[in-house]
Protein backbone atom coordinates (compact mmCIF):
# COMPACT_ATOMS: atom_id res chain seq x y z
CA UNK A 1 83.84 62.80 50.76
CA UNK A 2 82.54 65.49 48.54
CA UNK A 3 78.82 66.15 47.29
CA UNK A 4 77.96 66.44 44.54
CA UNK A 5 76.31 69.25 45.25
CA UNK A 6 80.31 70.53 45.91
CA UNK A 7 81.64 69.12 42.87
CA UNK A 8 78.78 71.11 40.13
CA UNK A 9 80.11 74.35 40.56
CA UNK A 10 84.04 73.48 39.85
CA UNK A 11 83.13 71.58 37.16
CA UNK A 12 84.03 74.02 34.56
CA UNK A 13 87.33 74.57 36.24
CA UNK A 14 88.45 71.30 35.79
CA UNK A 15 91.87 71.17 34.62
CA UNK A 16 92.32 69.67 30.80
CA UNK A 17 96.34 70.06 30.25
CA UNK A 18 98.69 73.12 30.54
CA UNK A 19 100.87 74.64 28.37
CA UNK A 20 103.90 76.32 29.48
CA UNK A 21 105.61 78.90 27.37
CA UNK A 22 108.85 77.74 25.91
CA UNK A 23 108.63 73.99 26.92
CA UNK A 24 107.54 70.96 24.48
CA UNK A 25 104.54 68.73 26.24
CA UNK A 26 104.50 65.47 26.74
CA UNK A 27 100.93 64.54 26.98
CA UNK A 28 100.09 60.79 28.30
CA UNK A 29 96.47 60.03 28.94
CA UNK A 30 96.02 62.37 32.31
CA UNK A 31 99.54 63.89 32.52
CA UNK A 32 101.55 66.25 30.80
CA UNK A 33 105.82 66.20 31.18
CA UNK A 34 107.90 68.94 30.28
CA UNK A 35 111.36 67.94 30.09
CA UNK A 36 113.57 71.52 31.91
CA UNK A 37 117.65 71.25 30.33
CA UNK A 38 118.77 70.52 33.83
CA UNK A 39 117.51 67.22 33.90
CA UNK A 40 114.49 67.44 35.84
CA UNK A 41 111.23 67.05 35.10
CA UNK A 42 107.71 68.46 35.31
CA UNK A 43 104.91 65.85 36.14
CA UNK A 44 101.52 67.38 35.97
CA UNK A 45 98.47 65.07 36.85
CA UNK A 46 94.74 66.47 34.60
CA UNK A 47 91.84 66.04 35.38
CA UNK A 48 91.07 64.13 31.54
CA UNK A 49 89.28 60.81 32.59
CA UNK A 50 89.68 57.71 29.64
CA UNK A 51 87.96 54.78 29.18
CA UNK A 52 89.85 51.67 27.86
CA UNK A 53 92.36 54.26 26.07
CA UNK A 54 89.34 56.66 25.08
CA UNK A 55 89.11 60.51 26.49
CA UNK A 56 85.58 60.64 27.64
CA UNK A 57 85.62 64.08 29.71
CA UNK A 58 86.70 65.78 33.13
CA UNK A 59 86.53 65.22 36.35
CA UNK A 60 87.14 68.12 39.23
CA UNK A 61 90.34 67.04 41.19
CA UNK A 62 90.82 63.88 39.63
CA UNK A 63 94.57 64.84 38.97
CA UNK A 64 95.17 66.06 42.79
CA UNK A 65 93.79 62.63 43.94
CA UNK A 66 96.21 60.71 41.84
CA UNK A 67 99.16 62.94 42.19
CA UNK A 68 98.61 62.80 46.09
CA UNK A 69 98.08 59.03 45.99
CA UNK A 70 100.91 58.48 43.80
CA UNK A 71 103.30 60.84 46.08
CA UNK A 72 101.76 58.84 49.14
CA UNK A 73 103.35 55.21 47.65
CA UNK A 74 106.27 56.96 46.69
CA UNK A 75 107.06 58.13 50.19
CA UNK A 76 105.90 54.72 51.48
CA UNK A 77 108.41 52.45 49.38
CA UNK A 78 111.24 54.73 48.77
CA UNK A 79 113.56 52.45 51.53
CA UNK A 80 113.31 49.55 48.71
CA UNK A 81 113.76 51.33 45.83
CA UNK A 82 114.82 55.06 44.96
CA UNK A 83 112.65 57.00 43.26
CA UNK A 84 112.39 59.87 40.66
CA UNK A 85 110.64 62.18 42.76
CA UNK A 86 112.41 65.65 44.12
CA UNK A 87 109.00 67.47 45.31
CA UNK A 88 105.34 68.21 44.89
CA UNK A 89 105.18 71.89 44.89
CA UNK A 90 101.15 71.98 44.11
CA UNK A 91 98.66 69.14 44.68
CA UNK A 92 98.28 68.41 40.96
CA UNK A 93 102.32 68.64 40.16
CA UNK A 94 105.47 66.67 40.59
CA UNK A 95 109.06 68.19 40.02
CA UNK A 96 111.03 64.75 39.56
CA UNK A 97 114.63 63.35 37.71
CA UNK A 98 114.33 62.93 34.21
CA UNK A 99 114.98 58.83 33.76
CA UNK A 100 115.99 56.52 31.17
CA UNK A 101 112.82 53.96 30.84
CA UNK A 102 112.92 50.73 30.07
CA UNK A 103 110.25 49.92 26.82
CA UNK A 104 108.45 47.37 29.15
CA UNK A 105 106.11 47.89 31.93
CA UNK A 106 106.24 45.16 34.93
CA UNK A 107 102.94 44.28 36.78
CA UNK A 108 102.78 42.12 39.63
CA UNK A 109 99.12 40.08 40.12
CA UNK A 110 98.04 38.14 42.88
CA UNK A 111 94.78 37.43 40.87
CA UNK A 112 93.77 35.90 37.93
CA UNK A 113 91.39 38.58 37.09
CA UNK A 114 90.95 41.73 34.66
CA UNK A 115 88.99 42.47 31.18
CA UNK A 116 92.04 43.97 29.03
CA UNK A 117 93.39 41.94 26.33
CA UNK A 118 96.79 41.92 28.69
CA UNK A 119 95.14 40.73 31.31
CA UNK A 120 95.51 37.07 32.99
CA UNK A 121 91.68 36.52 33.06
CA UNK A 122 90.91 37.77 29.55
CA UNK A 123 93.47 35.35 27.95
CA UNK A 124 93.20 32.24 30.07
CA UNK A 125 89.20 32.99 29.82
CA UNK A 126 90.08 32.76 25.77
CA UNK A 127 91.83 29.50 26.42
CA UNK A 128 95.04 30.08 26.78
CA UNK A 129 97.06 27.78 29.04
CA UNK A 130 100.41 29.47 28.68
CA UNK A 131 100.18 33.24 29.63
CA UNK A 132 103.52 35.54 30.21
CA UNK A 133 105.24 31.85 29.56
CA UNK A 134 103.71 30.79 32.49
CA UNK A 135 101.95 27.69 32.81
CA UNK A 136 98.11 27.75 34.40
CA UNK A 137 96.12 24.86 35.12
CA UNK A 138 92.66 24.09 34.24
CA UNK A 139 89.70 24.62 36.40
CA UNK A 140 90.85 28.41 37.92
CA UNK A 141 87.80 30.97 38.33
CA UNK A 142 87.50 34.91 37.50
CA UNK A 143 88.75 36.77 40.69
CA UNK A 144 90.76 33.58 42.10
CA UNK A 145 93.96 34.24 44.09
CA UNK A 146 96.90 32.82 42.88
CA UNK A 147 98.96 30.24 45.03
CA UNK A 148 101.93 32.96 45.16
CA UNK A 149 101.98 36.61 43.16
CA UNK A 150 103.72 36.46 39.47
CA UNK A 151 105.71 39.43 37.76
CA UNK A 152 104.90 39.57 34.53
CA UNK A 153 105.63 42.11 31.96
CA UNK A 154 103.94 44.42 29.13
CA UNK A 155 105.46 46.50 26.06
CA UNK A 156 104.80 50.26 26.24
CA UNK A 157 104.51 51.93 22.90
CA UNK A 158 103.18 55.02 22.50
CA UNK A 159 99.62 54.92 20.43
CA UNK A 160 98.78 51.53 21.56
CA UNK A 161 95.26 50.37 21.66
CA UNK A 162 96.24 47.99 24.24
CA UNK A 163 99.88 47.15 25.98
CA UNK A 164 101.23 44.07 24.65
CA UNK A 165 102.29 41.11 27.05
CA UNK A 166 105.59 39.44 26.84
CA UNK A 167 107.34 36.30 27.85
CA UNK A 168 110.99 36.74 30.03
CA UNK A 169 112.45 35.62 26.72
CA UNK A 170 110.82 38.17 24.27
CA UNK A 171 112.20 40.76 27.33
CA UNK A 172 115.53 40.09 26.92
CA UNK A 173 115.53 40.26 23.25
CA UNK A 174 114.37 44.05 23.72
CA UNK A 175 117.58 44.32 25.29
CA UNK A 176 117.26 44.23 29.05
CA UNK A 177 119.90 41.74 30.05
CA UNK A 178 119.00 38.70 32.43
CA UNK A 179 121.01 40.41 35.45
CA UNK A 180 118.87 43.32 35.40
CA UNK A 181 115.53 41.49 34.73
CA UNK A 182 116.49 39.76 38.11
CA UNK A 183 116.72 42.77 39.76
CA UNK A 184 113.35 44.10 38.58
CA UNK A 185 111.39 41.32 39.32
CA UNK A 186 112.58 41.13 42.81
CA UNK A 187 111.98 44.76 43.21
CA UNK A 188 108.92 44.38 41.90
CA UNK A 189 107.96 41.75 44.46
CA UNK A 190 109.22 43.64 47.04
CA UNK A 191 106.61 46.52 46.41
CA UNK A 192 103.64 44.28 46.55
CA UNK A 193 104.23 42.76 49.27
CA UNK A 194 104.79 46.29 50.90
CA UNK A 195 101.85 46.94 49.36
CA UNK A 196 99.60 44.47 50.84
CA UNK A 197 101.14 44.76 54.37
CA UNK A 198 99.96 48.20 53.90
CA UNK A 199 96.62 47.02 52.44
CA UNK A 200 96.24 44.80 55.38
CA UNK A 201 96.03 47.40 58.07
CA UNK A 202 92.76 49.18 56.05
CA UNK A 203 91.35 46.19 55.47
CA UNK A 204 91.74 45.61 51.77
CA UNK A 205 93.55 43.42 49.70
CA UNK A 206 95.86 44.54 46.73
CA UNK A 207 94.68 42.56 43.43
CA UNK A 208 98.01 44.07 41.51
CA UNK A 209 100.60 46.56 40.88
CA UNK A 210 101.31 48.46 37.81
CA UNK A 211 103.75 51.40 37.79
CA UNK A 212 104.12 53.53 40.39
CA UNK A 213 102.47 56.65 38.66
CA UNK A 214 99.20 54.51 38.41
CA UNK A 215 97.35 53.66 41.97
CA UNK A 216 96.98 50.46 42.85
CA UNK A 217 93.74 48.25 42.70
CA UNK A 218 92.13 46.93 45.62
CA UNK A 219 89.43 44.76 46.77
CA UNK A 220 88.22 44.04 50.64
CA UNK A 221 90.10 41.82 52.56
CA UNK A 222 87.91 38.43 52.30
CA UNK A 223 88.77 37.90 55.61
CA UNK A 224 86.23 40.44 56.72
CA UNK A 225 83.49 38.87 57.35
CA UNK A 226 81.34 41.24 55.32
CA UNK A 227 83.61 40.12 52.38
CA UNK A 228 82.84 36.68 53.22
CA UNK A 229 79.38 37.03 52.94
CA UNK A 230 79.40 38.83 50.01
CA UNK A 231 81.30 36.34 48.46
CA UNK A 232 79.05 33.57 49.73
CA UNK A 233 76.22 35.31 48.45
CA UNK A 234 77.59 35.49 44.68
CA UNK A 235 79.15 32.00 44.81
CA UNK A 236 77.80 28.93 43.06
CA UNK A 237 79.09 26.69 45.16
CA UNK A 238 78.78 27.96 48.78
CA UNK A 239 75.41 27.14 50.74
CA UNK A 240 75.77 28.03 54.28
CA UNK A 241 78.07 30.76 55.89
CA UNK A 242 78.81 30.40 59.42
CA UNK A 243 80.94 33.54 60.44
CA UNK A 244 82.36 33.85 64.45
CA UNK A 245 79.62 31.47 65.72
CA UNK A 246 76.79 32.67 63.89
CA UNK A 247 75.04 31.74 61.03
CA UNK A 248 74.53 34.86 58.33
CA UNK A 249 73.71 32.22 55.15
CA UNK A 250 71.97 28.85 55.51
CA UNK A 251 70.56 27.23 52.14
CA UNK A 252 71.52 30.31 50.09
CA UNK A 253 69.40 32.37 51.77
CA UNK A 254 70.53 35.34 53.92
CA UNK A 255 69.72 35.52 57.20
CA UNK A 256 71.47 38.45 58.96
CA UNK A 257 70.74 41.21 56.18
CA UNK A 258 67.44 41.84 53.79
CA UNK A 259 68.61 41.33 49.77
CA UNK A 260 64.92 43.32 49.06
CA UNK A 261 66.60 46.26 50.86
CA UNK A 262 70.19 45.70 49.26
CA UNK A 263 68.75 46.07 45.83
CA UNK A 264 66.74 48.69 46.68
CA UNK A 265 69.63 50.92 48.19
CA UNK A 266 72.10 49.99 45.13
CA UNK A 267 69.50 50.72 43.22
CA UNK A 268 69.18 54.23 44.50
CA UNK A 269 72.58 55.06 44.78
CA UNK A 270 73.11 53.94 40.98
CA UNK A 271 70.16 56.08 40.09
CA UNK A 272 71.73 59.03 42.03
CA UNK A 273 74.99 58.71 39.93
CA UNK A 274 73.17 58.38 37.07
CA UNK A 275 71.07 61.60 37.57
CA UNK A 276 74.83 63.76 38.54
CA UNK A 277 76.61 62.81 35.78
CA UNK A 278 73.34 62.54 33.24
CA UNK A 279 73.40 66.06 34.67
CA UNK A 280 77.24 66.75 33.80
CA UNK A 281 77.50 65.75 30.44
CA UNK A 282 73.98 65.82 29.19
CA UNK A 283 74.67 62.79 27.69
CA UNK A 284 77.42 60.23 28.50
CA UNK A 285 76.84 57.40 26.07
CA UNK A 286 76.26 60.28 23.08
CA UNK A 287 79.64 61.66 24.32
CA UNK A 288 81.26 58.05 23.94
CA UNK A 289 79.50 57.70 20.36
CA UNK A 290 80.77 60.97 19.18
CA UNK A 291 84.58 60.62 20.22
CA UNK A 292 84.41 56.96 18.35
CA UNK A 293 81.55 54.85 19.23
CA UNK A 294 80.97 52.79 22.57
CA UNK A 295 79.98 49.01 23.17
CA UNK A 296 77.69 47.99 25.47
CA UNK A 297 80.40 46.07 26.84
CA UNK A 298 82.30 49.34 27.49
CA UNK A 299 79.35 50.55 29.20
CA UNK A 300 78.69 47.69 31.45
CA UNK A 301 82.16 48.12 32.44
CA UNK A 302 81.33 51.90 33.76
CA UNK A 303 78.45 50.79 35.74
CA UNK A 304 80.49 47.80 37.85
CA UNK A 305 83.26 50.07 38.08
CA UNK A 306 81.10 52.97 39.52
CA UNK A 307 79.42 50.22 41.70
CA UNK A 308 82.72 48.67 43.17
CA UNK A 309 83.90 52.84 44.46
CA UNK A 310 80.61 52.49 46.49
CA UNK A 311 81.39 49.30 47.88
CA UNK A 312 85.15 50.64 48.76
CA UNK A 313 84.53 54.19 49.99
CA UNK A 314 82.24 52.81 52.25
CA UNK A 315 82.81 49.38 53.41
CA UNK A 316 80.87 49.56 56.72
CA UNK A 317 77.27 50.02 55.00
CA UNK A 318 75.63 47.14 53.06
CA UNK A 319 74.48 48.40 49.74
């Protein structure tokens, strides 16, 4: 794991986008494409870093990490479904087939969680029963695993503030005939379940699957039993935790670890991050004003996401 004592000095040669003579770009939020006449394609992962569909700044080998990640899922799935890719000549790069996409995006979710408008949790939270033209019932909780995974799908329109979710029926009106939307969906199961026998072996669980050019989330495997007493600890409705014969919880009150010392070391570690990247960009909540204005939702969102890479890099330490 790099310092960031390592990271300062690349900083200004973090990669922004490319521009190769002759060729048109393509530029999504961190890649660029440029389309070659032979039909392939060149897939090259930047280092931009957004914020619910907002450019905030750079970060050193951000690109290379995703790239690498990506080509790693590829590699791992290609036996259930083919794939565009023909080689990764440089960490940050893809050569792949030039393909025909569909105008929807499919994401499989094995939780009802999320804060995007497209998100399960965000529109059942706003009371919505029916969600993808699925049914849900009453009573389910932020974070809860669903009784089986669901495929559900998204438009994808360029400019977009937000994708746009869509019912089976309102995807075959765009075209995609029912044969077809068989075949993706059972695909699309398929890769999560690869994905969470893979998950399983480093002790995480996979929360849900976008495209393959985006990285999966993850949470730990609440089997763990450091999961499980997390989880105890932040539940309403758990009291006592008794874990392999031992008991780590009893009245809501830990027993096996000190809370005093758990603040105090997230505590720390937030204050670290905040002094590195307070550091980076002089100001990070100026820089979100100036490119369009910031919420403090928006910003809460930073600090549990920053928060939740500590917990994951590092599962073995109680923070």
């Amino acid at each position: 794991m790099l310092t960031p004592a390592e990271i300062r000095p690349v900083i200004p040669l973090a990669l922004e986008s490319v521009d190769l003579p002759g060729l048109e770009a393509e530029r999504g939020q961190v890649r660029d494409n440029y389309g070659l006449s032979d039909g392939r394609r060149v897939v090259i992962a930047t280092d931009r870093f957004n914020i619910f569909n907002r450019f905030v700044g750079l970060i050193p080998y951000k690109g290379q990490v995703l790239n690498q990640l990506t080509t790693w899922w590829f590699e791992h799935t290609a036996d259930i479904v083919p794939n565009h890719v023909i080689d990764v000549p440089e960490p940050n790069i893809t050569i792949a087939l030039t393909a025909n996409p569909l105008p929807v995006a499919v994401v499989v979710r094995g939780f009802i969680t999320g804060v995007t408008p497209a998100s399960l949790w965000a529109q059942y939270a706003a009371g919505q029963r029916t969600i993808y033209g699925m049914e849900f019932p009453d009573g389910l909780r932020k974070n809860q695993e669903l009784v089986n995974p669901i495929v559900t799908a998204i438009s994808k329109e360029f400019g977009r503030a937000h994708d746009h979710p869509l019912t089976t029926e309102q995807v075959i009106g765009m075209g995609i005939s029912p044969a077809l939307w068989e075949r993706i969906q059972d695909t699309a199961l398929k890769l999560f379940l690869r994905g969470r026998q893979l998950c399983i072996l480093a002790d995480l669980i996979l929360v849900d699957i976008n495209p393959l050019h985006n990285s999966p989330r993850f949470r730990h495997d609440r089997q763990g039993a450091y999961a499980q007493l997390v989880y105890a600890a932040k539940a309403t409705d758990v009291t006592d935790v008794l874990i392999n014969g031992t008991w780590v919880m009893h009245d809501r009150q830990l027993l096996t670890l000190n809370e005093e010392e758990l603040v105090s070391e997230a505590q720390e570690y937030a204050r670290r991050i905040d002094t590195f990247l307070i550091h980076r960009e002089q100001s990070i909540l100026s820089k979100l004003l100036a490119i369009g204005g910031a919420m403090e939702q928006e910003s809460f969102e930073i600090q549990t996401k920053v928060l939740s890479l500590i917990h994951i890099s590092e599962p073995t330490r109680p923070y």
